[in-house]
Protein backbone atom coordinates (compact mmCIF):
# COMPACT_ATOMS: atom_id res chain seq x y z
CA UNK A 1 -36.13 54.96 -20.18
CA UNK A 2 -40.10 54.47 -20.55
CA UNK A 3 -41.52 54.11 -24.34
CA UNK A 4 -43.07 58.09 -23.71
CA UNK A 5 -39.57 59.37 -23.20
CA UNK A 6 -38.59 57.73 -26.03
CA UNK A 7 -41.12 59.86 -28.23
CA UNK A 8 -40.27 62.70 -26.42
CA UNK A 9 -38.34 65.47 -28.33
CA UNK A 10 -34.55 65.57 -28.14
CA UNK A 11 -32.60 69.05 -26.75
CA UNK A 12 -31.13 70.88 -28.49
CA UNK A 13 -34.03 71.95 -30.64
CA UNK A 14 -33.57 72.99 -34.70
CA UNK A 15 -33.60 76.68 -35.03
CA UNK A 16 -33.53 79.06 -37.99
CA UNK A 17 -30.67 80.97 -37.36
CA UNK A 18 -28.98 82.11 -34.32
CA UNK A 19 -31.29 84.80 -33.58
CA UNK A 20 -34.35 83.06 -33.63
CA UNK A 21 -35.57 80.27 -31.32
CA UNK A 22 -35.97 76.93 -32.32
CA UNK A 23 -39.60 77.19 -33.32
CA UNK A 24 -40.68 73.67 -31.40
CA UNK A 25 -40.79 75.84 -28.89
CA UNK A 26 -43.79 77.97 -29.04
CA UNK A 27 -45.27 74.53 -30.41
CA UNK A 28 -44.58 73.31 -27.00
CA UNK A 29 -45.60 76.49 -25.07
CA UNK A 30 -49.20 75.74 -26.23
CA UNK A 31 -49.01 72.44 -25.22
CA UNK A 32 -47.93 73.07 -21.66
CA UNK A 33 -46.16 74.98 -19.37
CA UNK A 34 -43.70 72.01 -18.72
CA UNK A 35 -43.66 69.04 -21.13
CA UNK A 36 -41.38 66.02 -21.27
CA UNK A 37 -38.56 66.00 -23.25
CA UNK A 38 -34.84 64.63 -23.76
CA UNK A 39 -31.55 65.98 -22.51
CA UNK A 40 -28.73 65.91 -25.25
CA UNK A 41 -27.63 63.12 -23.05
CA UNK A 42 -30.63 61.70 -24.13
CA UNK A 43 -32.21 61.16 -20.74
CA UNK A 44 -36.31 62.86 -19.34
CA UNK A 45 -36.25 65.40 -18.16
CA UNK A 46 -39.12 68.49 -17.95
CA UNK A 47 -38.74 71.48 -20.23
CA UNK A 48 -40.26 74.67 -18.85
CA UNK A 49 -41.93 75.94 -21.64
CA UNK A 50 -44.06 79.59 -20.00
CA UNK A 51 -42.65 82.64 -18.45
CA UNK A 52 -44.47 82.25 -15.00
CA UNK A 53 -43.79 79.02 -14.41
CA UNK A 54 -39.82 79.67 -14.90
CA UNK A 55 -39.83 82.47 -12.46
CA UNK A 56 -41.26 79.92 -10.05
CA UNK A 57 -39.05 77.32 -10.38
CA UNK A 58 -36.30 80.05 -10.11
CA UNK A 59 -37.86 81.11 -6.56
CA UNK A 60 -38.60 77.17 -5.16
CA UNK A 61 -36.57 76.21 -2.54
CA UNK A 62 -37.87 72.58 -3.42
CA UNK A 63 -35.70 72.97 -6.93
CA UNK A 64 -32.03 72.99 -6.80
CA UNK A 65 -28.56 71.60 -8.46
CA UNK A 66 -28.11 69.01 -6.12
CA UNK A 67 -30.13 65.77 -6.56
CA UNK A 68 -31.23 63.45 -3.70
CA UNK A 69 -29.44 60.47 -5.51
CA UNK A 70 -27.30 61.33 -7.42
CA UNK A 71 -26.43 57.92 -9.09
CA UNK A 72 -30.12 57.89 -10.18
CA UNK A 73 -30.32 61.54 -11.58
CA UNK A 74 -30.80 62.36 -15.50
CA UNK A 75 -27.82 63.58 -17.06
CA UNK A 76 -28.21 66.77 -19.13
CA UNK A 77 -24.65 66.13 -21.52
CA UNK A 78 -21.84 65.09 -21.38
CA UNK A 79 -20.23 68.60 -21.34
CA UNK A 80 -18.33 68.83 -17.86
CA UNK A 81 -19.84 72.51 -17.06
CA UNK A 82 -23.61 71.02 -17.23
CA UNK A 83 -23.43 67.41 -17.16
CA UNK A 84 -25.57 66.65 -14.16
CA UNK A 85 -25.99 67.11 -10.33
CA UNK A 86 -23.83 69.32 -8.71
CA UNK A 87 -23.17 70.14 -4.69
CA UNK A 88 -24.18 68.14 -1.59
CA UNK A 89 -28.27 67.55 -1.33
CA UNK A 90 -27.83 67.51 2.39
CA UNK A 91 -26.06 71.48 2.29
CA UNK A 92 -27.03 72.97 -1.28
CA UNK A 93 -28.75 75.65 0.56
CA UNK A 94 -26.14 76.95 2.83
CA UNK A 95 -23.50 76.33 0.30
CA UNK A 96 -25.31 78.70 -2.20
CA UNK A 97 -26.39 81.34 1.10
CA UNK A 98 -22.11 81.23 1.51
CA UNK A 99 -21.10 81.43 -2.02
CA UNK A 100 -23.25 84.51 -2.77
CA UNK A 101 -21.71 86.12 0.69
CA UNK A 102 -18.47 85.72 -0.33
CA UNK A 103 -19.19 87.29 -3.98
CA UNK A 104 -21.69 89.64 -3.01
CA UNK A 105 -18.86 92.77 -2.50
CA UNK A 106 -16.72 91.64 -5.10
CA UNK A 107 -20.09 92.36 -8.02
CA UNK A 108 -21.52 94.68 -5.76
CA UNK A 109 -23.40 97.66 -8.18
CA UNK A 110 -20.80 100.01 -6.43
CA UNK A 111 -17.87 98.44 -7.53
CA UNK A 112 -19.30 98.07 -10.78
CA UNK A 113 -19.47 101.47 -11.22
CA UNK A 114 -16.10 102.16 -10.35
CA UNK A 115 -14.94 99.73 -13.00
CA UNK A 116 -16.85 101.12 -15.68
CA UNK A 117 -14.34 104.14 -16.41
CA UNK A 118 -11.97 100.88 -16.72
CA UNK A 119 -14.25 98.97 -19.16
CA UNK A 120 -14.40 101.59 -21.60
CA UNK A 121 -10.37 101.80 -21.88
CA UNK A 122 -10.60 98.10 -22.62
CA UNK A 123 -13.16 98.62 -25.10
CA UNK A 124 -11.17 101.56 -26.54
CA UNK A 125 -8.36 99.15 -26.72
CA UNK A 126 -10.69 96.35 -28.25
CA UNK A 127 -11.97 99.30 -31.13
CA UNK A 128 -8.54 100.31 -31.84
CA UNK A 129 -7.97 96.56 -33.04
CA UNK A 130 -11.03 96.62 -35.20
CA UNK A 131 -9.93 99.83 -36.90
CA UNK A 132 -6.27 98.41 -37.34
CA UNK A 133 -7.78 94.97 -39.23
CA UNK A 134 -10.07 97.71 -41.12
CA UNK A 135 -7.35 99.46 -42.06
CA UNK A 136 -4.16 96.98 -43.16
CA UNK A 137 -7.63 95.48 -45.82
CA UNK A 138 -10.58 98.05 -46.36
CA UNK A 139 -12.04 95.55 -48.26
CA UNK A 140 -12.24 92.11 -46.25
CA UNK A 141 -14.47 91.66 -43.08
CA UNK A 142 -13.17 92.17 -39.77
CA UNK A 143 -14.24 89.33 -37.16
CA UNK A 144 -16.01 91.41 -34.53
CA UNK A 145 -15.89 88.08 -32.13
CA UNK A 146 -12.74 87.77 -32.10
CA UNK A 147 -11.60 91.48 -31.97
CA UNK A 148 -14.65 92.69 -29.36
CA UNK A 149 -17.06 90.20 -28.20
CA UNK A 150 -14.51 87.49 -27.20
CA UNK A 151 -11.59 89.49 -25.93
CA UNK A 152 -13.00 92.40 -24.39
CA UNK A 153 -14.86 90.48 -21.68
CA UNK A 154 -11.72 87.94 -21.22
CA UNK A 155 -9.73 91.41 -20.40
CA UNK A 156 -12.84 92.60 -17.60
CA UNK A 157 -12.98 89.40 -15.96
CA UNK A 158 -9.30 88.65 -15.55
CA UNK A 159 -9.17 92.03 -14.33
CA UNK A 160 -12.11 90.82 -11.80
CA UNK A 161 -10.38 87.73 -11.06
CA UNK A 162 -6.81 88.33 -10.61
CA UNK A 163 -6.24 86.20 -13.61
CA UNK A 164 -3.28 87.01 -15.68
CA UNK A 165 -4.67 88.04 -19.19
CA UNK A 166 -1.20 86.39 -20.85
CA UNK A 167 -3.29 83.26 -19.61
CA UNK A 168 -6.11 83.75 -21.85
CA UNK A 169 -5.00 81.11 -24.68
CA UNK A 170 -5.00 78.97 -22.18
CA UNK A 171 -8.16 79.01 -20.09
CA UNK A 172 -9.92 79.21 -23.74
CA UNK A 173 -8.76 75.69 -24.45
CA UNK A 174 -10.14 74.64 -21.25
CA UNK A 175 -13.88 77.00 -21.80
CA UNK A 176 -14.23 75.42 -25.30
CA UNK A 177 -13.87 71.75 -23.96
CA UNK A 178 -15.87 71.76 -20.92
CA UNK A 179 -18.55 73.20 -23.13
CA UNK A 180 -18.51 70.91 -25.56
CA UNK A 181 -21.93 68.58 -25.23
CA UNK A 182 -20.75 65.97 -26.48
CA UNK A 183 -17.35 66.23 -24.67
CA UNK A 184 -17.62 63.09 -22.74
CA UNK A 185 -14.01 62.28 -20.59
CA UNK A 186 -11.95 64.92 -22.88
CA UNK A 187 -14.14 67.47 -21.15
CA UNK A 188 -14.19 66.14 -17.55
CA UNK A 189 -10.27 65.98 -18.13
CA UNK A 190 -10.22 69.50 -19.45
CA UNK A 191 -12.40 70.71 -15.75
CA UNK A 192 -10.03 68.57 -14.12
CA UNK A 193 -7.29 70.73 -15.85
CA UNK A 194 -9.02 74.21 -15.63
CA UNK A 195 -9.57 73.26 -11.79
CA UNK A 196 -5.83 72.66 -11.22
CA UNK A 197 -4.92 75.94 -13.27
CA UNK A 198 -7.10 78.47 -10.94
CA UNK A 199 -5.72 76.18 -7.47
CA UNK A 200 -2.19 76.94 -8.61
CA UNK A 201 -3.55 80.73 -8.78
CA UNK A 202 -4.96 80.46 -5.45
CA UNK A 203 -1.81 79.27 -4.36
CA UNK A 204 0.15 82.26 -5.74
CA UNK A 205 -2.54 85.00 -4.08
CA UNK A 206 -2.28 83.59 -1.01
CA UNK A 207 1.82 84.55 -1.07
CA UNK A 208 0.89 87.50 -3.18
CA UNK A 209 -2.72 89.07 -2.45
CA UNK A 210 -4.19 91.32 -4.72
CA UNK A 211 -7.76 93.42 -4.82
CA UNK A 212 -9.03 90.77 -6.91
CA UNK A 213 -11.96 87.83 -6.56
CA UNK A 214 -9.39 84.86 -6.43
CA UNK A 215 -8.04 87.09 -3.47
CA UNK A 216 -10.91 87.73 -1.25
CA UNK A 217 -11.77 83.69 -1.70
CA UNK A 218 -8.84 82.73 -0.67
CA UNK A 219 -9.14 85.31 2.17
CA UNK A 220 -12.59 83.87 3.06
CA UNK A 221 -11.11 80.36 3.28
CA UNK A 222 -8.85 81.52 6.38
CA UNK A 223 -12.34 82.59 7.79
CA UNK A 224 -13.84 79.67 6.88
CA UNK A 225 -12.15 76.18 6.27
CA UNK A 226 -14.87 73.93 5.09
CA UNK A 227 -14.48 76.34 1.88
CA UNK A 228 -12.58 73.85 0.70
CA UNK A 229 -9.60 73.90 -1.83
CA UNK A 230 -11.82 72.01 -4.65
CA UNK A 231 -14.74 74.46 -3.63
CA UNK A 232 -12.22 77.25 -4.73
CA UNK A 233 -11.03 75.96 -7.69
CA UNK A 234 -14.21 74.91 -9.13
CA UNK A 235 -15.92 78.37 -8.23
CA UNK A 236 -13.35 80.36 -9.32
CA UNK A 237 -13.14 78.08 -12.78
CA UNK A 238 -16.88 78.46 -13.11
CA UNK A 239 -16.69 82.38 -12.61
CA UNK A 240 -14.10 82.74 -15.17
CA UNK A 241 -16.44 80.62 -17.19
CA UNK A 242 -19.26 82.16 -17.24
CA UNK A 243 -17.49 85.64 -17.05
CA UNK A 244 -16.46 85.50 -20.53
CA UNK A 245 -18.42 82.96 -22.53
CA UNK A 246 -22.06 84.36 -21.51
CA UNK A 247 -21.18 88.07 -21.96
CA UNK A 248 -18.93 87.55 -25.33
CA UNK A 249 -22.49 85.65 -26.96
CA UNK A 250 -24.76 88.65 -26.13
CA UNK A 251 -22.65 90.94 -27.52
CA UNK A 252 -22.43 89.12 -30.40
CA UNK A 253 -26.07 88.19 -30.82
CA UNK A 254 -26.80 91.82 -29.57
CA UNK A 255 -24.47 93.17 -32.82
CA UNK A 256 -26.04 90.96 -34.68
CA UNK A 257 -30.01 92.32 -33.79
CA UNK A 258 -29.08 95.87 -34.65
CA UNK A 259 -27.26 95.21 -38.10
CA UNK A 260 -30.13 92.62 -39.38
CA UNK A 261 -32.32 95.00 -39.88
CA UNK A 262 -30.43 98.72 -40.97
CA UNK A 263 -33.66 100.80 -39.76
CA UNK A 264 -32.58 99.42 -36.06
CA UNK A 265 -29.17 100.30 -36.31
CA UNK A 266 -29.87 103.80 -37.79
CA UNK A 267 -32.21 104.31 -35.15
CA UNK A 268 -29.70 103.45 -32.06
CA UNK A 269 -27.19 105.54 -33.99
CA UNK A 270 -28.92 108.89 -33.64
CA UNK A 271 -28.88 108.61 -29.62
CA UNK A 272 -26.84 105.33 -28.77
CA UNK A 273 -26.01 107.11 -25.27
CA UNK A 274 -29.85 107.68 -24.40
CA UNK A 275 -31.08 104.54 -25.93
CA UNK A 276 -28.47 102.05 -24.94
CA UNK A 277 -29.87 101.15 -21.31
CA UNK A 278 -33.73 100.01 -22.84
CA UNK A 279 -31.59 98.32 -26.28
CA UNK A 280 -29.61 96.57 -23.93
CA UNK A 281 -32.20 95.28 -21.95
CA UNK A 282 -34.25 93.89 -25.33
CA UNK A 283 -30.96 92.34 -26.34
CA UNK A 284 -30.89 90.28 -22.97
CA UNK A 285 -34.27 89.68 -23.38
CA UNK A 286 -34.42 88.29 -27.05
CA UNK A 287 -31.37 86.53 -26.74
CA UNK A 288 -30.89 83.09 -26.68
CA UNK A 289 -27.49 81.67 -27.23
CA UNK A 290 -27.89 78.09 -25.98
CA UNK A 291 -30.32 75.36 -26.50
CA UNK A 292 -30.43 73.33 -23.66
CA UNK A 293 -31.10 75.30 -20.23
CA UNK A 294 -29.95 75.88 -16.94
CA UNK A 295 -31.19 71.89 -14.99
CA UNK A 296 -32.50 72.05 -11.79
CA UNK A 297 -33.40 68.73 -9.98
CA UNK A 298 -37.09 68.70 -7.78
CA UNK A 299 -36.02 68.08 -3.87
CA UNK A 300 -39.54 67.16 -2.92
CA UNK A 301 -43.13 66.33 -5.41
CA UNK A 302 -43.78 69.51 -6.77
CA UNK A 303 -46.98 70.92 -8.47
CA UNK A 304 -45.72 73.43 -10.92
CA UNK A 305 -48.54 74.65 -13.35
CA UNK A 306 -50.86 71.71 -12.70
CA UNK A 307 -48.47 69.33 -13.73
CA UNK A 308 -46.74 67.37 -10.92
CA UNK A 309 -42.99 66.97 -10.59
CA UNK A 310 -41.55 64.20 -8.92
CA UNK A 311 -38.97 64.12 -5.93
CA UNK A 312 -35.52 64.12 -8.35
CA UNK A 313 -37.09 64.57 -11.83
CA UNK A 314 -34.77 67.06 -13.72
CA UNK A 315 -36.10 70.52 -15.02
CA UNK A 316 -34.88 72.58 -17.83
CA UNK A 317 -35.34 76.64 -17.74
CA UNK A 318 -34.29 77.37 -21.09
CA UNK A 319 -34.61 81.70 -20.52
CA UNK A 320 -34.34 82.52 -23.65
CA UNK A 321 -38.04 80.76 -24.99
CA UNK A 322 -39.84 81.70 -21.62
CA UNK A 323 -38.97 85.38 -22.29
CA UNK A 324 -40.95 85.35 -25.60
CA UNK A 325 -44.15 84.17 -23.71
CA UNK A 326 -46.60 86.20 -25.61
CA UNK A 327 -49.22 86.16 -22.27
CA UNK A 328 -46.10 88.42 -20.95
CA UNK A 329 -44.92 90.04 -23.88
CA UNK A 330 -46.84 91.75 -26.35
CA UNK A 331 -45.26 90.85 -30.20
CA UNK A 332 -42.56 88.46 -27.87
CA UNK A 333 -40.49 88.05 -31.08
CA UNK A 334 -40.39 91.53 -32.51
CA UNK A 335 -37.14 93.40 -31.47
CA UNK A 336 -38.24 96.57 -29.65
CA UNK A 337 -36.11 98.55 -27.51
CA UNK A 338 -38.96 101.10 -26.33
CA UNK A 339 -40.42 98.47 -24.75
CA UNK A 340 -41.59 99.07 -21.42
CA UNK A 341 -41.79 97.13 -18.75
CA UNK A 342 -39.25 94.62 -19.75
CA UNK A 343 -39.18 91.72 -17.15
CA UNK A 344 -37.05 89.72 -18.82
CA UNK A 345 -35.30 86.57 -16.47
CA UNK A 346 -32.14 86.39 -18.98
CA UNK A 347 -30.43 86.49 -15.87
CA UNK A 348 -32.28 84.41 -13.57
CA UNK A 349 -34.68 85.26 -10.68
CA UNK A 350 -34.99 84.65 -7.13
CA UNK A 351 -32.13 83.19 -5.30
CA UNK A 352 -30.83 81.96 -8.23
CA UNK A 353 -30.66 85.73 -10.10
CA UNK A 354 -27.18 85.98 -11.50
CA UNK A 355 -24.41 88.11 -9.33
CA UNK A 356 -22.77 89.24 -12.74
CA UNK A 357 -25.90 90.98 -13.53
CA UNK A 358 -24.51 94.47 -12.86
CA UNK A 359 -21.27 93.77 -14.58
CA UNK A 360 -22.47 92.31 -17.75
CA UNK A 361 -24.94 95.38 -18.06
CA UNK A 362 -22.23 97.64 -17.81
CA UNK A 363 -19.86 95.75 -19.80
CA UNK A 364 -23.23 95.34 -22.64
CA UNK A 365 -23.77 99.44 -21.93
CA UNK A 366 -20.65 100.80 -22.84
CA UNK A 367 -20.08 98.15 -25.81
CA UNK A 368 -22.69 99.29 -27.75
CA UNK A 369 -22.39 103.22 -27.08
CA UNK A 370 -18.99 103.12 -27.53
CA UNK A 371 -19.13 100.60 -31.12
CA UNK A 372 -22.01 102.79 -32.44
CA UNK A 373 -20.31 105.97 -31.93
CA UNK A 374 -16.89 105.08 -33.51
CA UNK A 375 -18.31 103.17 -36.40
CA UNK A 376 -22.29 104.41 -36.94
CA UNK A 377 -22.24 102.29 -40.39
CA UNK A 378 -20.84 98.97 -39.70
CA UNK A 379 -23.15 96.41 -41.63
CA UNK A 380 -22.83 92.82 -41.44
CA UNK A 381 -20.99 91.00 -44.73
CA UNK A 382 -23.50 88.45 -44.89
CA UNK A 383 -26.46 87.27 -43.67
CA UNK A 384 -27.43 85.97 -40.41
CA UNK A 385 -28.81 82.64 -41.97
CA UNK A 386 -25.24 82.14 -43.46
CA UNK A 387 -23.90 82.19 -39.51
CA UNK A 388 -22.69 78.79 -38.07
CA UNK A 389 -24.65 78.50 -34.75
CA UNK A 390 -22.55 76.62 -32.31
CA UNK A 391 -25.01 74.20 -31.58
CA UNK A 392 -21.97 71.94 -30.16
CA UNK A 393 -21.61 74.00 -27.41
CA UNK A 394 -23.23 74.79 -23.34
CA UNK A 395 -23.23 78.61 -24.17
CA UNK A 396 -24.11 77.97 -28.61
CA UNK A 397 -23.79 81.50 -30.24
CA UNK A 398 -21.20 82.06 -32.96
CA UNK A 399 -17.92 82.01 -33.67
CA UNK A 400 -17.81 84.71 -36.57
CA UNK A 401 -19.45 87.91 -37.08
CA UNK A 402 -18.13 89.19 -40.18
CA UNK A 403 -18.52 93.10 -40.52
CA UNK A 404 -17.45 95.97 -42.58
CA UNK A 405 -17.93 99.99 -42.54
């Protein structure tokens, strides 16, 4: 590593509290649109530091997870989920063009739809267990994360899946250490693990089909057999991954924006039906759970807001920062759910846009409605400065979100 890298600021950056971003950042933002800095692994890499030049990266087909040499490439952590390079340089593209054809009906806004009569029994179910801790101690906090934000998206995306809920303890174990950034061969052990557990599921759908994801991949992989086992058991461990752990922070952090400041939550009480859709769509935008980024490695020398990226030079798109770029957002770091438009990328853009989108809106949507309504004066029982942030951790976010009502 050169003597500049050295100087370079280290990922993840200090923040306030787990609401705010890490305040380097709009330092940086000035600067640049993409500046140098370190991975957690402590290798260069270039932070993407503006809104426009994000949302171009997003869209470049010279920018993806693959690296031209691999051997060679910066490392981001050594948490097994984002450690480095991922998929073959030579067929990244047609990989990606298959995966999202085999998901594409299984997240499909129709089916989405259909599920959301199911998501609110789940929540229902979820409520039921905060009022239950309420009521066996009035006066001691009830964990929301562990009774709503954590559990209720576990229950959706087994449900998705075909993965048995009975299961959850398990895959948990396996989420927690393949986030870990500084997880080193416990974590790659733990993927290895996680891996093996949704093969064995595979295994059991194809005897036993079901209208589930796991099914239709293993469906698709009679169609096509260079969907490999290992292709199946890594998407289907990343999907269960990122099914839970990304949707669980925002409603978390989203709980958290409406109960820091009363007037907010007082306001999305009076309509929470007619103002969820534009508060959920501020909480994506303001949130930012994680501190490191989703890495993308240049496949050619790229010019990205005058400043020139070379052919296998890593790039961080942190989301969360770019979408408090003030040339984009007027007062980016005032919560405002009139705000209109909102073009937030919280869930990617281009090619790369997530294909949970639809479901974690509707999860997110009836959530909040549903919380608000039952309990229109929960208040947090202490202050969002005296939350851990998991700064340990891929996704960050909390662990405890102490409330009472």
């Amino acid at each position: 590593m050169t003597a500049e890298a050295d100087l370079a600021p280290q990922l993840p950056f200090d923040r306030p509290n787990v609401l705010d971003v890490a305040p380097l950042y709009a330092v940086l933002r000035r600067e640049a649109p993409l500046v140098k800095v370190r991975t957690p692994a402590g290798d260069p890499a270039w932070l993407v530091t503006r809104y426009a030049q994000a949302r171009e990266v997003f869209a470049d087909p010279r920018f993806g997870r693959s690296h031209p040499a691999p051997e060679e490439a910066s490392q981001v952590s050594r948490a097994a989920i984002i450690a480095g390079p991922t998929g073959n340089y030579d067929t990244e593209a047609a990989d990606h063009a298959r995966m999202r054809k085999m998901l594409i009906p299984a997240f499909s806004a129709n089916r989405m739809r259909r599920l959301a009569d199911h998501v609110q029994e789940l929540t229902d179910r979820c409520l039921d267990e905060m009022q239950a801790a309420h009521d066996a101690a009035p006066e001691k906090p009830v964990n929301l994360h562990e009774l709503l934000a954590f559990p209720l998206p576990v229950l959706v995306i087994c449900e998705l899946l075909g993965v048995p809920y009975e299961d959850r303890e398990q895959f948990r174990d396996y989420s927690e250490r393949i986030g870990r950034l500084d997880g080193g061969q416990d974590s790659q052990l733990a993927m290895a693990d996680f891996m093996a557990y949704m093969g064995g599921l595979a295994e059991r759908k194809r005897a036993n089909p079901g209208d589930d994801v796991v099914s239709d991949l293993v469906r698709a992989q009679q169609e096509d057999p260079s969907f490999t086992d290992q292709d199946l058991a890594r998407l289907g461990a990343g999907l269960l991954f990122a099914g839970h752990e990304t949707t669980a922070g925002r409603i978390d952090l989203g709980v958290l924006m409406l109960l820091s400041d009363l007037t907010r939550r007082d306001a999305f009480v009076a309509d929470p039906a007619g103002q969820v859709q534009a508060t959920v769509e501020e909480i994506l935008r303001m949130s930012s759970p994680g501190g490191i980024g989703l890495p993308r490695y240049a496949h050619a020398d790229v010019e990205i807001g005058g400043v020139m990226i070379a052919r296998g030079d890593a790039v961080l798109l942190t989301v969360g920062p770019e979408n408090r770029d003030e040339d984009v957002f007027s007062n980016p770091d005032e919560f405002d759910p009139t705000r209109k438009p909102n073009p937030h990328i919280a869930f990617g853009h281009g090619g790369f846009f997530c294909i949970g989108a639809s479901l974690a809106r509707t999860e997110l949507r009836v959530v909040f409605t549903s919380l608000f309504t039952r309990f229109p004066g929960l208040r947090l029982a202490v202050g969002v400065d005296e939350l851990d942030v998991r700064s340990h951790r891929v996704t960050g976010g909390v662990d405890q979100v102490p409330v009472l009502w």
